[in-house]
Protein backbone atom coordinates (compact mmCIF):
# COMPACT_ATOMS: atom_id res chain seq x y z
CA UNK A 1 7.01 -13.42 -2.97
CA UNK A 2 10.12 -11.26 -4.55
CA UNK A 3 8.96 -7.96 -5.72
CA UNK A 4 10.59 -7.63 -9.81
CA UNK A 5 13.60 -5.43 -9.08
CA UNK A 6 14.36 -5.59 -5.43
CA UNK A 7 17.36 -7.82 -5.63
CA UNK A 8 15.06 -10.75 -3.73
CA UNK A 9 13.58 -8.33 -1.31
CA UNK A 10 10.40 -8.97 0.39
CA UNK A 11 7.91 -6.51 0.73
CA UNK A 12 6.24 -6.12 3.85
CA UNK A 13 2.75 -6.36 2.44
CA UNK A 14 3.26 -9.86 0.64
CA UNK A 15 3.83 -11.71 3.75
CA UNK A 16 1.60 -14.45 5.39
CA UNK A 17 0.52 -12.16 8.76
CA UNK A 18 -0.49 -9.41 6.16
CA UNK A 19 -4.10 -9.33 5.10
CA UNK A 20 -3.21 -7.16 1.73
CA UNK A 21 -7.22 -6.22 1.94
CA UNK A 22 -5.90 -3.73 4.10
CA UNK A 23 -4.60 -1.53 1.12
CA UNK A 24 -7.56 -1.08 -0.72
CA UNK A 25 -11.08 -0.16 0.06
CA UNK A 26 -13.80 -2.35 0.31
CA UNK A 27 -16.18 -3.03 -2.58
CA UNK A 28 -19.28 -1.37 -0.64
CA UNK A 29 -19.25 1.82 1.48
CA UNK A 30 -16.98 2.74 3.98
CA UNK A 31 -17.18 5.33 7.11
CA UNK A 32 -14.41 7.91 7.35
CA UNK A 33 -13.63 6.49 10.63
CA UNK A 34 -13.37 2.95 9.40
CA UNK A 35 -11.31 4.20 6.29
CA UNK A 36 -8.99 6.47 8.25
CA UNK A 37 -8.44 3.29 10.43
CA UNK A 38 -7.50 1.13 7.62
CA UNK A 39 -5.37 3.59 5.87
CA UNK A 40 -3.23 3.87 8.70
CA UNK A 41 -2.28 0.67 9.43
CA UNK A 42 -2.03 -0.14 5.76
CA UNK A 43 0.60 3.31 6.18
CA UNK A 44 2.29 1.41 9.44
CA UNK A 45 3.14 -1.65 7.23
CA UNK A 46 4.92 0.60 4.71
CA UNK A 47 6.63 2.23 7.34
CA UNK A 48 9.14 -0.71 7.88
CA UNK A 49 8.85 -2.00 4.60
CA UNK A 50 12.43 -2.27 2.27
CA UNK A 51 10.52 -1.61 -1.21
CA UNK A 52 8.39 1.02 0.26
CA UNK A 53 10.08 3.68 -2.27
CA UNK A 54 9.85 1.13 -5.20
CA UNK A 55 6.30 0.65 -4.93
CA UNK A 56 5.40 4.46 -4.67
CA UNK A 57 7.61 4.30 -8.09
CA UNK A 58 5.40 1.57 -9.46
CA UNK A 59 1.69 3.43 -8.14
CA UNK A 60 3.00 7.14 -10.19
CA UNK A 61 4.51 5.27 -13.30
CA UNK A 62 1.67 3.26 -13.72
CA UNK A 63 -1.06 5.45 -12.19
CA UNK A 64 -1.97 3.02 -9.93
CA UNK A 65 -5.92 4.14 -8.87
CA UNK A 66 -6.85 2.77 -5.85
CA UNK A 67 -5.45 1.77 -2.47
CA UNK A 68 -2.01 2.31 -0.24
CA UNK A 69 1.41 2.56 -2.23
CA UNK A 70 4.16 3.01 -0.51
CA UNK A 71 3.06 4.68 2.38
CA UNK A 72 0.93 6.99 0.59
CA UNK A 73 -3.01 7.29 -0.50
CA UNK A 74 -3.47 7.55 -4.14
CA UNK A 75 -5.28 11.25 -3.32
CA UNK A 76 -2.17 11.86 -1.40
CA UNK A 77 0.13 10.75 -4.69
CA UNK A 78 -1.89 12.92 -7.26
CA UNK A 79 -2.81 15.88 -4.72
């Protein structure tokens, strides 16, 4: 899938090996451990990712608020 104003590049997190579940937390609870776990793989997948800085654009202009955006948690983007 082409991310709207990338030129046609992918992003990392739209691709078939990527669960995107990964990026946001799950509808019930979830232990630090298990959350600090998730967030940083979700954070490894941004990492390499060529619209890492336009979708940190997209979370701030549209206050995105939940999950991983570009690399970043949104407590990490508003704190």
């Amino acid at each position: 899938m082409k991310q709207a104003g990338t030129g046609g590049v992918h992003s990392r997190c739209r691709t078939e090996d990527v669960d995107s579940n990964i990026f946001f937390p799950p509808s019930g609870r979830q232990y630090a451990k298990e959350r600090r776990r998730r967030e940083a793989a979700a954070k490894l997948i941004c990492e390499s990712c060529p619209v890492a800085r336009e979708c940190l654009s997209h979370a701030q202009r549209y206050g995105e608020k939940y999950g991983i955006w570009g690399g970043l948690t949104v407590g990490e983007l508003t704190g």
